[in-house]
N, C-alpha and C. Protein backbone atom coordinates (compact mmCIF):
# COMPACT_ATOMS: atom_id res chain seq x y z
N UNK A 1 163.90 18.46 121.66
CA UNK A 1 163.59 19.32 122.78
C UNK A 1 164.24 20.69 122.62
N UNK A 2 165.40 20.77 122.33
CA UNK A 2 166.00 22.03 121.88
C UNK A 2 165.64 23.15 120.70
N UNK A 3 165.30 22.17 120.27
CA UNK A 3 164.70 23.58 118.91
C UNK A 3 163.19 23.71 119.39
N UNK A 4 162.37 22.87 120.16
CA UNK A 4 161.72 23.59 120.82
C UNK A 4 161.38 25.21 121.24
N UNK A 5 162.57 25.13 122.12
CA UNK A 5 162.94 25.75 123.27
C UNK A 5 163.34 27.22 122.18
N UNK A 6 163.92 26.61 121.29
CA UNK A 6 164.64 28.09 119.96
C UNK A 6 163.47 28.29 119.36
N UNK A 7 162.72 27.49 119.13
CA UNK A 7 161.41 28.06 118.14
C UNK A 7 160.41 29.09 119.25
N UNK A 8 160.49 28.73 120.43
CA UNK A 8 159.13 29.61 121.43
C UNK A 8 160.22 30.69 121.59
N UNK A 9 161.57 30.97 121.70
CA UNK A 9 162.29 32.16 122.04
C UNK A 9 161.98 32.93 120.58
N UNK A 10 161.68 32.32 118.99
CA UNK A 10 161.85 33.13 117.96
C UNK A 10 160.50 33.76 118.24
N UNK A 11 159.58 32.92 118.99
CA UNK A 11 158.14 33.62 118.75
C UNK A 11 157.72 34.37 119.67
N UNK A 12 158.49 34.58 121.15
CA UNK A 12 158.51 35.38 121.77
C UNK A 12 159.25 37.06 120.80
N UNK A 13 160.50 36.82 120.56
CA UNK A 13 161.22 38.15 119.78
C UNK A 13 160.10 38.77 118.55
N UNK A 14 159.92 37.84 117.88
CA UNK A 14 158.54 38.06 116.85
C UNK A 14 157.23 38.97 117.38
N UNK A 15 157.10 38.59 118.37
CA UNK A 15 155.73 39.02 118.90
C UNK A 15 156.31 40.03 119.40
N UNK A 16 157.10 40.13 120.09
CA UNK A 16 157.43 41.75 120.97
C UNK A 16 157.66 42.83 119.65
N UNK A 17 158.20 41.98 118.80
CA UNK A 17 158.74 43.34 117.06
C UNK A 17 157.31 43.85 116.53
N UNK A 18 156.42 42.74 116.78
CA UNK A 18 154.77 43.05 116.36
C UNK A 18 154.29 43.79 117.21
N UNK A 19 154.65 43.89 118.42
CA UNK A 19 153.84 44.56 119.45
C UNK A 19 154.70 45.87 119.23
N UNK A 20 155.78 46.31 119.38
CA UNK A 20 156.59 47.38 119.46
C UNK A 20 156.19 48.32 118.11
N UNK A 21 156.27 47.63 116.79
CA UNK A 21 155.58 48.39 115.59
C UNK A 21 154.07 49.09 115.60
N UNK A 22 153.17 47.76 116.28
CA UNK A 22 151.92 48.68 116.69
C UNK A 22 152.53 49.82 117.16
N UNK A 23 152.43 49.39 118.26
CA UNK A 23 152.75 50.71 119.63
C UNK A 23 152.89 52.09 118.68
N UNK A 24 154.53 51.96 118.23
CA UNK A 24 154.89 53.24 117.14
C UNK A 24 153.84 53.38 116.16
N UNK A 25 153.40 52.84 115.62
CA UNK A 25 152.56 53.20 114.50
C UNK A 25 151.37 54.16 115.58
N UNK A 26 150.61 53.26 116.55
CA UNK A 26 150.07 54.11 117.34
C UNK A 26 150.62 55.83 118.09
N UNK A 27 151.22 55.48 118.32
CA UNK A 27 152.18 57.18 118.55
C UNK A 27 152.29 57.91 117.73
N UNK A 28 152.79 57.67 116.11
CA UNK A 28 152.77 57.94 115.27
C UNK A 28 151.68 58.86 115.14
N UNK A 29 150.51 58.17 115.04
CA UNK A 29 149.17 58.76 114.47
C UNK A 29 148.37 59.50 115.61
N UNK A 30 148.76 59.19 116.57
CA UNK A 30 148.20 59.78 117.77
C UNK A 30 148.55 61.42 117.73
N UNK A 31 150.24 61.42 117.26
CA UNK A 31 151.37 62.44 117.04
C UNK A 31 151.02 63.80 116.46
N UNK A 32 150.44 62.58 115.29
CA UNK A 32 150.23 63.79 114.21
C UNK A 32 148.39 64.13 113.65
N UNK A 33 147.78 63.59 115.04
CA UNK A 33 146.27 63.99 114.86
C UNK A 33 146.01 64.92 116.29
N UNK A 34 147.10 64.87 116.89
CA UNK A 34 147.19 66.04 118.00
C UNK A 34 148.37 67.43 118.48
N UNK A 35 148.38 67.17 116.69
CA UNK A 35 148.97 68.98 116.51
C UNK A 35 148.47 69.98 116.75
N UNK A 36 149.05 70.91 116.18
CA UNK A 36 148.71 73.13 115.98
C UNK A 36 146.76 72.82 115.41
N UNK A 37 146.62 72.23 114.54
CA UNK A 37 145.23 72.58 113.73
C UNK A 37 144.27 70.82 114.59
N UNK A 38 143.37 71.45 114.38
CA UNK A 38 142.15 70.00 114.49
C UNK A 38 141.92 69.21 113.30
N UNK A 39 141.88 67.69 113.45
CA UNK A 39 141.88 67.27 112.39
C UNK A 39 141.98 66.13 112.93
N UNK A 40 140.47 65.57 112.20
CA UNK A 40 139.59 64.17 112.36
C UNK A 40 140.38 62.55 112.34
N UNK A 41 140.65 62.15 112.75
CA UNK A 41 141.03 60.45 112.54
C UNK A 41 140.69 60.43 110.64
N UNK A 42 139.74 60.46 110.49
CA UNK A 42 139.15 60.11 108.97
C UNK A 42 139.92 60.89 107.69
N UNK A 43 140.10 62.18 108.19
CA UNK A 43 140.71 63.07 107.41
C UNK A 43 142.45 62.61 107.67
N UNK A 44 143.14 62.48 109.00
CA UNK A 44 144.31 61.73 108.97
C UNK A 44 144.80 60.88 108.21
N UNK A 45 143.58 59.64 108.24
CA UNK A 45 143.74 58.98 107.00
C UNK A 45 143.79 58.97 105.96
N UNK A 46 142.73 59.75 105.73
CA UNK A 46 142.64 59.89 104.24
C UNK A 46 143.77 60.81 103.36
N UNK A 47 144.01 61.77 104.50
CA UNK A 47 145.17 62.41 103.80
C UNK A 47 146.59 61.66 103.45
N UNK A 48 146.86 60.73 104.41
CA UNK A 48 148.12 59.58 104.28
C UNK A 48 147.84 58.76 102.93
N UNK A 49 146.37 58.49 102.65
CA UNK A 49 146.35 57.54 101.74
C UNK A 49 146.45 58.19 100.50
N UNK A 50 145.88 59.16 100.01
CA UNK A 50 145.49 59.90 98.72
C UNK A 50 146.35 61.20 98.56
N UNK A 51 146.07 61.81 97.17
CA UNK A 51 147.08 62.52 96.71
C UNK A 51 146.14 64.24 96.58
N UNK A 52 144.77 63.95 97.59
CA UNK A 52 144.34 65.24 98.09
C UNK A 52 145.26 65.99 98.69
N UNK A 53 145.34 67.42 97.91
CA UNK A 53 145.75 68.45 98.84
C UNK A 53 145.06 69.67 99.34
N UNK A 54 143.69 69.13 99.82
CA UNK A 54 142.63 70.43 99.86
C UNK A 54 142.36 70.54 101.49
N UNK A 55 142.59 71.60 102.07
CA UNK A 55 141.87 71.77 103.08
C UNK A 55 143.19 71.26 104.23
N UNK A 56 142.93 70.71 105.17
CA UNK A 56 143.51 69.92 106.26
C UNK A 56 144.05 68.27 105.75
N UNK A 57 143.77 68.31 104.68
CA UNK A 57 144.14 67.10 104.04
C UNK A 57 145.35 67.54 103.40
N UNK A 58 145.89 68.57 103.31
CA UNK A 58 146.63 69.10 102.31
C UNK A 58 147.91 69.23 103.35
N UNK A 59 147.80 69.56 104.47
CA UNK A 59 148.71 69.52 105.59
C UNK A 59 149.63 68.68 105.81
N UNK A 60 148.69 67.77 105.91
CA UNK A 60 149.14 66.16 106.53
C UNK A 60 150.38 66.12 105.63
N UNK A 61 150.37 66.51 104.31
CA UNK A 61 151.68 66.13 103.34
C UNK A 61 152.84 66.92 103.47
C-alpha cells in the first residue's frame, strides 16, 4: 500500500516537470516569434533547426 501511495506522488512531480517544460518551451517560442521584426512560426523553426543564415532566418542565431 505504501509504495503505492510513493509511486502516484512520483507521477504526480513527473507530470507537473512535463507540464512546466512545455509551458517554458511554449514562452520560449512565443518570446522570440514576437519580437522587433515579423517572422513566421515556420521560419522560427527552421531557423533553430538549420545552419541558414539568410534573411530572418539569419536573426534567429
Amino acid at each position: 500500500m505504501g509504495s503505492k501511495i510513493l509511486n502516484l506522488e512520483n507521477n504526480k512531480k513527473l507530470l507537473y516537470i512535463l507540464v512546466s517544460i512545455l509551458v517554458l518551451a511554449t514562452i520560449v517560442l512565443y518570446s522570440m516569434k514576437t519580437g522587433s521584426i515579423e517572422i513566421s512560426f515556420n521560419e522560427l523553426i527552421k531557423g533553430l533547426m538549420s545552419n541558414d543564415n539568410s534573411g530572418n532566418i539569419g536573426i534567429i542565431k
